[in-house]
Protein backbone atom coordinates (compact mmCIF):
# COMPACT_ATOMS: atom_id res chain seq x y z
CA UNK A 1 -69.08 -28.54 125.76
CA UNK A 2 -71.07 -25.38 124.24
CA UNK A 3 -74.04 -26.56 122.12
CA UNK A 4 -73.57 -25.08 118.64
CA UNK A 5 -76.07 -22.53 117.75
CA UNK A 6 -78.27 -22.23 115.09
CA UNK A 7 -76.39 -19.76 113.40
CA UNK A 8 -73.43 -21.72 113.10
CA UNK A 9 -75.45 -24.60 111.50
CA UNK A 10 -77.45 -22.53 108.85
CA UNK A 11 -74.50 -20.71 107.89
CA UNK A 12 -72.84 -23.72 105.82
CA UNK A 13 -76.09 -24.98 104.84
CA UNK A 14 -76.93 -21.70 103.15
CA UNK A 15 -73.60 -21.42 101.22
CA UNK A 16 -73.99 -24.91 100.11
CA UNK A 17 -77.43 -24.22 98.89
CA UNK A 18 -76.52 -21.26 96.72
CA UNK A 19 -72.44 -22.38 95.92
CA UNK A 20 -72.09 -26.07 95.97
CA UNK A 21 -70.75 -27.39 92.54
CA UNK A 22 -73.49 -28.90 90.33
CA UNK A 23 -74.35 -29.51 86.74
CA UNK A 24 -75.13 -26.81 84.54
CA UNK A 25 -77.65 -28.84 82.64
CA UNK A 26 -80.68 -27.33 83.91
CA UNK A 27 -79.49 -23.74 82.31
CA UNK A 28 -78.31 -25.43 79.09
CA UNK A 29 -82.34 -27.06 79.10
CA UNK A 30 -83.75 -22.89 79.70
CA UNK A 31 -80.91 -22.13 76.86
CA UNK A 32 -82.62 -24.40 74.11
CA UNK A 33 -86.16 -24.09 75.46
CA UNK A 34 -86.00 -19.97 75.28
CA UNK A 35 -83.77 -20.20 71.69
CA UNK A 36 -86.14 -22.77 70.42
CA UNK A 37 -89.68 -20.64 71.49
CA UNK A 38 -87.74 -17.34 69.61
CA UNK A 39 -86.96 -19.04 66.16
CA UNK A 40 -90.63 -20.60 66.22
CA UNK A 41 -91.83 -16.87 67.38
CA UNK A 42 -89.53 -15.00 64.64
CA UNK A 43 -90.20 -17.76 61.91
CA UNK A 44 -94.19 -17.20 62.90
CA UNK A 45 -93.81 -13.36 62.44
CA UNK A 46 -91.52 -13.45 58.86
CA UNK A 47 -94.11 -12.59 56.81
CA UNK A 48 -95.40 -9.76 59.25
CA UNK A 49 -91.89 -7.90 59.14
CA UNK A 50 -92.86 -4.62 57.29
CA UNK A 51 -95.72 -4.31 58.76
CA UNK A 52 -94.39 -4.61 62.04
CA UNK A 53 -90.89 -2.53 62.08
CA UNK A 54 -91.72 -0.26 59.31
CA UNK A 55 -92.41 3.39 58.56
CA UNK A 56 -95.36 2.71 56.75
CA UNK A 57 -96.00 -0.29 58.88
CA UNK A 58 -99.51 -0.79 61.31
CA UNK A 59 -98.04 2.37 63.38
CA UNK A 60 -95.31 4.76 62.02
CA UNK A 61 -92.41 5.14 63.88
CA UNK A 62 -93.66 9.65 64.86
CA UNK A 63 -96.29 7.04 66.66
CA UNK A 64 -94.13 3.79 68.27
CA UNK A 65 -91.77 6.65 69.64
CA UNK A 66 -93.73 8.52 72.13
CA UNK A 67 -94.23 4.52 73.26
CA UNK A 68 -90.82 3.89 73.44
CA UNK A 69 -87.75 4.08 75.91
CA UNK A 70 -85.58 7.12 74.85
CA UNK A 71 -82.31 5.80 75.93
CA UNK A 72 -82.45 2.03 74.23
CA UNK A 73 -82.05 2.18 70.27
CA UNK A 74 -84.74 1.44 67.96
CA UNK A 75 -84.92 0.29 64.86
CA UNK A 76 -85.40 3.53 62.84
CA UNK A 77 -81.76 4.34 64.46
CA UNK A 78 -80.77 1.16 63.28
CA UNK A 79 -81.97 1.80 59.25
CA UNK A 80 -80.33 5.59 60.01
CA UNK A 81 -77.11 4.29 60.79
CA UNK A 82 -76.70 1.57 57.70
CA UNK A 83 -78.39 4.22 55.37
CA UNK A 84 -75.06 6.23 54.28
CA UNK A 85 -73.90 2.43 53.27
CA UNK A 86 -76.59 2.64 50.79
CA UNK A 87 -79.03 0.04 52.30
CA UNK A 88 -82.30 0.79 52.14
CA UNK A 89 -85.15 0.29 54.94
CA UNK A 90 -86.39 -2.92 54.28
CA UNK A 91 -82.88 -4.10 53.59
CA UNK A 92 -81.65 -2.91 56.85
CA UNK A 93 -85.12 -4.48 58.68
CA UNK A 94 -83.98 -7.50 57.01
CA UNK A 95 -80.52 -7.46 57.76
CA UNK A 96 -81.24 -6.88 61.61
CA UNK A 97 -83.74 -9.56 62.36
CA UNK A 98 -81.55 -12.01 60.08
CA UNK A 99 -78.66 -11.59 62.70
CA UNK A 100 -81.35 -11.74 65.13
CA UNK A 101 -81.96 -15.30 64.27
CA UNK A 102 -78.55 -16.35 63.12
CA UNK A 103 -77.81 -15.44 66.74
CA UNK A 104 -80.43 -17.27 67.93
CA UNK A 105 -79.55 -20.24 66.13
CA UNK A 106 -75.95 -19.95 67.52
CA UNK A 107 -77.99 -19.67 71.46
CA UNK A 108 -79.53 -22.88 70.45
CA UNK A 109 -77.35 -25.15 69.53
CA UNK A 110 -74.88 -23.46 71.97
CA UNK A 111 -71.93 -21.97 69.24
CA UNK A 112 -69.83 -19.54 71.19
CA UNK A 113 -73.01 -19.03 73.62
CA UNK A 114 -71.99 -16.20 75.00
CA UNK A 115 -71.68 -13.90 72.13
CA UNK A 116 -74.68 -15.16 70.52
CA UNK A 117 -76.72 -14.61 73.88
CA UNK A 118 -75.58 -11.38 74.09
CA UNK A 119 -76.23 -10.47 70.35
CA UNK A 120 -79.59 -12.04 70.18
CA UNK A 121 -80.43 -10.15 73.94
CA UNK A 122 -79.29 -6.72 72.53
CA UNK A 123 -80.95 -7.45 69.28
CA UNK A 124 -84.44 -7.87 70.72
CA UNK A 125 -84.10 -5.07 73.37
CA UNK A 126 -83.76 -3.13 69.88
CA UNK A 127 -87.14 -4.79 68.91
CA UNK A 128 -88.90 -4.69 72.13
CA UNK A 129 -88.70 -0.79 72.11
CA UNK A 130 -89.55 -0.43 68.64
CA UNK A 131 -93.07 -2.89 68.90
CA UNK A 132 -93.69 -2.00 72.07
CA UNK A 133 -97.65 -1.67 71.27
CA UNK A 134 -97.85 -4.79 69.94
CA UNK A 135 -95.71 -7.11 73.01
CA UNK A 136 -97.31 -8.33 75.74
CA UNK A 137 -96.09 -11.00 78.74
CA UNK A 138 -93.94 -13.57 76.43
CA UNK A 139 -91.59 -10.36 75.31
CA UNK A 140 -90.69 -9.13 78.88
CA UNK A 141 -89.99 -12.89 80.21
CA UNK A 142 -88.40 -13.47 76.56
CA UNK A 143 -86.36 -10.68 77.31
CA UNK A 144 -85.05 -11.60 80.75
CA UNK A 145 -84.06 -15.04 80.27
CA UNK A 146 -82.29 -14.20 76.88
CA UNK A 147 -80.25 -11.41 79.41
CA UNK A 148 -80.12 -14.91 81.28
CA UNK A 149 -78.36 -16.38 78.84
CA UNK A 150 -75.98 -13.47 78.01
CA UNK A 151 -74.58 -13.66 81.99
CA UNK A 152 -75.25 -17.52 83.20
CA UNK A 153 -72.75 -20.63 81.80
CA UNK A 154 -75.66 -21.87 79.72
CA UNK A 155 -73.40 -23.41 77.44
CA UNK A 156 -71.66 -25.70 79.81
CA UNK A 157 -74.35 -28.26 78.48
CA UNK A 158 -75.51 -29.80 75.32
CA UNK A 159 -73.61 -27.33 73.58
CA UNK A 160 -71.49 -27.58 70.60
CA UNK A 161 -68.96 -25.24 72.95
CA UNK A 162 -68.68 -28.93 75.29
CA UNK A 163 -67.73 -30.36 72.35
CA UNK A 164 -65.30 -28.72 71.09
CA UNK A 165 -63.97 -28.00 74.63
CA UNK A 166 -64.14 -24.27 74.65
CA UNK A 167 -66.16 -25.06 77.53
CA UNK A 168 -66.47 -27.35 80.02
CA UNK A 169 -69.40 -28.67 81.58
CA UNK A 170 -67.92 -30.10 84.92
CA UNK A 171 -70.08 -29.08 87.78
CA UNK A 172 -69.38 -25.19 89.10
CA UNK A 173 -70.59 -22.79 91.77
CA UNK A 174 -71.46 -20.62 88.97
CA UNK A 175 -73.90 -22.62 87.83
CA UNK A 176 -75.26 -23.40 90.99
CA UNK A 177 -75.95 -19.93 91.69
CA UNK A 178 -77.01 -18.67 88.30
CA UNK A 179 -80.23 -21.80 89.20
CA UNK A 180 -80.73 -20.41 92.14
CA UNK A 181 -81.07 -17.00 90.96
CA UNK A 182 -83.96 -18.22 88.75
CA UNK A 183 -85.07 -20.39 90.64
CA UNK A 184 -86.24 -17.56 93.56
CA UNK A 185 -87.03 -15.24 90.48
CA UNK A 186 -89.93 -17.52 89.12
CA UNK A 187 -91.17 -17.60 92.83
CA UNK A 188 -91.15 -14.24 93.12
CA UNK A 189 -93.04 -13.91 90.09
CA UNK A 190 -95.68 -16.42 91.02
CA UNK A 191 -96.42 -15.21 94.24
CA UNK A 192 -96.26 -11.56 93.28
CA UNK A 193 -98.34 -12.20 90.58
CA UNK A 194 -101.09 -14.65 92.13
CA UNK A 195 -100.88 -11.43 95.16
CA UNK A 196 -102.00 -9.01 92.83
CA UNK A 197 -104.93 -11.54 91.36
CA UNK A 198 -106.38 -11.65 94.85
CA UNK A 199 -106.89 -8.36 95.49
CA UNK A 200 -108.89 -8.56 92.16
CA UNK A 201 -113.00 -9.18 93.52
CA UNK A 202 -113.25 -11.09 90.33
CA UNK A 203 -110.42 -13.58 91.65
CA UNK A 204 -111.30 -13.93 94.78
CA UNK A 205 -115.56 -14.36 93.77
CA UNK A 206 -113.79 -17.10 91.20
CA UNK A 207 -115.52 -15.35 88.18
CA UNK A 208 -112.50 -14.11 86.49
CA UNK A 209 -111.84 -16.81 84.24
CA UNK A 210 -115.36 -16.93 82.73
CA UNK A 211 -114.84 -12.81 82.00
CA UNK A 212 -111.47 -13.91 80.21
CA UNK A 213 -113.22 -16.67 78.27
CA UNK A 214 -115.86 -14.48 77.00
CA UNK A 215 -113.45 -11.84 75.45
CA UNK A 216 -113.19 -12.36 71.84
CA UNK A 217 -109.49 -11.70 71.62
CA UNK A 218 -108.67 -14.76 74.13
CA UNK A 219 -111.72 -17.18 73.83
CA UNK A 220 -110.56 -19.66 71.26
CA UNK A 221 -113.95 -22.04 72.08
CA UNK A 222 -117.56 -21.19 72.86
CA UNK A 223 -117.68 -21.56 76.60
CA UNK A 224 -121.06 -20.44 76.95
CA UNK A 225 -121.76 -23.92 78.53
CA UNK A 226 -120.04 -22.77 81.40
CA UNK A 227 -122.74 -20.83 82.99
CA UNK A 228 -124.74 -24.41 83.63
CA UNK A 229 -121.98 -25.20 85.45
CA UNK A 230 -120.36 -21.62 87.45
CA UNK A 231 -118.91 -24.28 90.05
CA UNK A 232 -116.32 -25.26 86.97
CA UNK A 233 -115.50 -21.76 86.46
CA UNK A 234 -115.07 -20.69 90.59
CA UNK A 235 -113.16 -24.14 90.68
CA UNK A 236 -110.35 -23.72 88.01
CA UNK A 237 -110.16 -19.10 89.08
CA UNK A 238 -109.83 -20.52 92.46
CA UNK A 239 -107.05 -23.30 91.81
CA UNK A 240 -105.05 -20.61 89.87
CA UNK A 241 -104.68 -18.57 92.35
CA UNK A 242 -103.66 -21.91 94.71
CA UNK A 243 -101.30 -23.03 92.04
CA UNK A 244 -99.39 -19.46 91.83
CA UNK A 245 -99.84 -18.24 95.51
CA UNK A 246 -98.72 -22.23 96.15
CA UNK A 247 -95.77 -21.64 93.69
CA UNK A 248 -92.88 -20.26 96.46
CA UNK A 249 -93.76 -21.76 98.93
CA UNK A 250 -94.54 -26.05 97.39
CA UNK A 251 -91.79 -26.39 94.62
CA UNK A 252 -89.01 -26.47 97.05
CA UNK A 253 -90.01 -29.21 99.48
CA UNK A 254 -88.95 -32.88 97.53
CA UNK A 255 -92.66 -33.85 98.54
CA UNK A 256 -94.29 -31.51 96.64
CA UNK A 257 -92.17 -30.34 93.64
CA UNK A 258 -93.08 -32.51 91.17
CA UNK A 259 -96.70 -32.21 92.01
CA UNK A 260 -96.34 -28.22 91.56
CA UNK A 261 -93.96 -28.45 88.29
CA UNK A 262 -97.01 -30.70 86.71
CA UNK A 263 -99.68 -28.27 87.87
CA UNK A 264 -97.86 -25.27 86.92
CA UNK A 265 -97.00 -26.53 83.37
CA UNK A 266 -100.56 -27.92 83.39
CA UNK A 267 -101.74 -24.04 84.03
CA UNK A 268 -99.89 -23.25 80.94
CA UNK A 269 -101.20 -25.71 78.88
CA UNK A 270 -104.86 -24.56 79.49
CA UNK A 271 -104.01 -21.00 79.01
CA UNK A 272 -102.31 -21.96 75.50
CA UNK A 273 -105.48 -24.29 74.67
CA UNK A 274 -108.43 -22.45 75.72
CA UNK A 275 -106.71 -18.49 74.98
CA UNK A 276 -104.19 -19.25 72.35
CA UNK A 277 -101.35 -17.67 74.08
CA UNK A 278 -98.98 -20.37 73.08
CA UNK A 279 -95.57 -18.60 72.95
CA UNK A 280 -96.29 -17.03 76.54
CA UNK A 281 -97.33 -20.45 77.58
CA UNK A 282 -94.75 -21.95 76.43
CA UNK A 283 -91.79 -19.34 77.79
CA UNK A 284 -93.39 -19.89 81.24
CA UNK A 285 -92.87 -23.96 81.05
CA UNK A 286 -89.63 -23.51 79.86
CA UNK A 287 -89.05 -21.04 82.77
CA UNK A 288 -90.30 -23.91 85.07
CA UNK A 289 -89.13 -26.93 83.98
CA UNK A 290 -85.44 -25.55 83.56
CA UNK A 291 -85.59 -24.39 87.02
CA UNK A 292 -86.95 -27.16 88.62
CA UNK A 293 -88.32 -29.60 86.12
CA UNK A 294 -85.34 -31.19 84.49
CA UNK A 295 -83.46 -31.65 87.96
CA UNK A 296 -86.09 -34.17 89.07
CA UNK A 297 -86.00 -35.65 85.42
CA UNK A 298 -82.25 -36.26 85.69
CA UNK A 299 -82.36 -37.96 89.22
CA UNK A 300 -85.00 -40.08 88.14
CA UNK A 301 -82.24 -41.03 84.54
CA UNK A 302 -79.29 -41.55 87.07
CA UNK A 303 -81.42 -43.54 89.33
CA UNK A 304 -82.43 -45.58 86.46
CA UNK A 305 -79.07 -45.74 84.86
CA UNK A 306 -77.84 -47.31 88.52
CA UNK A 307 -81.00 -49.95 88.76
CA UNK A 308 -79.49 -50.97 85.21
CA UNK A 309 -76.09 -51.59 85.81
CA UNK A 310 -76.69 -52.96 89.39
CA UNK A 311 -79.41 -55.14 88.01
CA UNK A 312 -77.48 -57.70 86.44
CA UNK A 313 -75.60 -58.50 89.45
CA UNK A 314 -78.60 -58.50 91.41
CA UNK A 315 -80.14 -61.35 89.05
CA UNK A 316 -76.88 -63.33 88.50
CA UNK A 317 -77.15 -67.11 90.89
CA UNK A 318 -75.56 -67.17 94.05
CA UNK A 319 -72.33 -69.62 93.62
């Protein structure tokens, strides 16, 4: 009898791994976490509206333009288009990021997910290439989980969709794959990213977080103190890179997962506290914990849930 080869025992491993039915709850987490970090990010930037999106705004559209993709819409195409309806330029601003949120709201609370995913994604690609000069890393990750959203069953849990049973949330290859999809995304971020650090001197001398802390724009503390003690400094450059080069390859064995979803998140944290980039921070935990996060958290509930219900027969007296 022929011993089976390797091939043949990978092969239904790997299609398990990527189409086995599971929950979709760990989308339906990044769903909420990403709709939740936009309508604090959109409520934060109200008030800065006209300056923002405007003609006569910090940079005129003549200037955003040359910035700008020339085959996604912007927002003075937008205000063209509603201006024959007699809407004026701050009306049609207003009108546009009011869907924007209204959409967003919808993504949230998960009412008919799909279109408001896809509204609220085309919506901001419309934004995105119209502020271009003022986004930075939270719009591009913003950007590609809200496309996320628009193509994976995010609303097949804790949405109002479940409820009202235009959706179902029984477990699905779909949403298998759509977690593993981000799940090898983030690693390929991580890794690419903490790649790219090393071939920085500064990174690899463990200096470059003292040159970050010293710019004014991201330095939210004096952290002059540090150079009494560089060994701090080398220690935390150095255990970013570990923690992002680490990312790929530690937060898929069970051993290690939790330990690298507490020091990733933990990463975040001190780049919200000590540079104030809370809304990048923030999209990057989300990111995380959705992915692989809130699968250890709900083990660890149904374990718990089983302990409770077997407990009382484990405490009852023998007859």
């Amino acid at each position: 009898m022929s011993t089976p080869s390797w091939k043949s025992s990978v092969g239904p491993k790997l299609a398990a791994f990527v189409s086995a039915p599971s929950s979709a709850q760990p989308l339906g987490v990044l769903r909420i976490g990403v709709a939740a970090l936009l309508l604090i990010q959109a409520w934060s930037l109200s008030e800065s509206l006209p300056e923002l999106l405007s003609n006569r705004g910090w940079v005129p559209w003549s200037v955003s333009e040359a910035l700008a993709s020339p085959s996604v819409p912007r927002v003075d195409a937008v205000v063209a288009a509603l201006a024959p309806l007699g809407i004026s330029q701050s009306a049609g601003i207003q009108a546009l990021t009011f869907v924007y949120v209204v959409a967003l709201l919808g993504l949230l609370l998960g009412l008919h997910t799909r279109l408001s995913a896809v509204v609220a994604w085309v919506i901001h690609t419309v934004l995105l290439n119209s502020i271009s000069f003022f986004s930075y890393g939270v719009e591009t990750f913003a950007h590609i989980s809200l496309f996320y959203c628009a193509v994976m069953p995010v609303g097949a849990a804790f949405s109002l969709d479940v409820r009202a049973g235009r959706l179902s949330s029984a477990p699905s290859a779909l949403a298998t794959l759509s977690l593993r999809m981000l799940q090898v995304h983030l690693c390929l971020i991580y890794l690419a990213t903490g790649l790219e650090k090393l071939l920085g001197p500064v990174w690899r001398d463990g200096t470059a977080l003292w040159e970050v802390l010293m710019q004014p724009q991201y330095g939210q503390f004096d952290f002059a103190w540090l150079a009494v003690v560089p060994w701090v400094v080398k220690l935390s450059t150095w255990g970013t890179l570990a923690v992002e080069v680490g990312y790929a390859f530690c937060v898929w064995p069970r051993h290690t997962r939790g330990l690298w979803v507490a020091l990733t998140v933990g990463m975040h944290l001190g780049i919200a506290v000590m540079m104030g980039l809370w809304l990048f921070s923030g999209m990057m935990t989300v990111l995380t914990f959705a992915a692989f996060g809130w699968p250890l958290v709900a083990e660890a509930l149904v374990t718990r849930a089983r302990a409770m219900v077997l407990l009382p027969f484990h405490s009852s007296p023998s007859r």
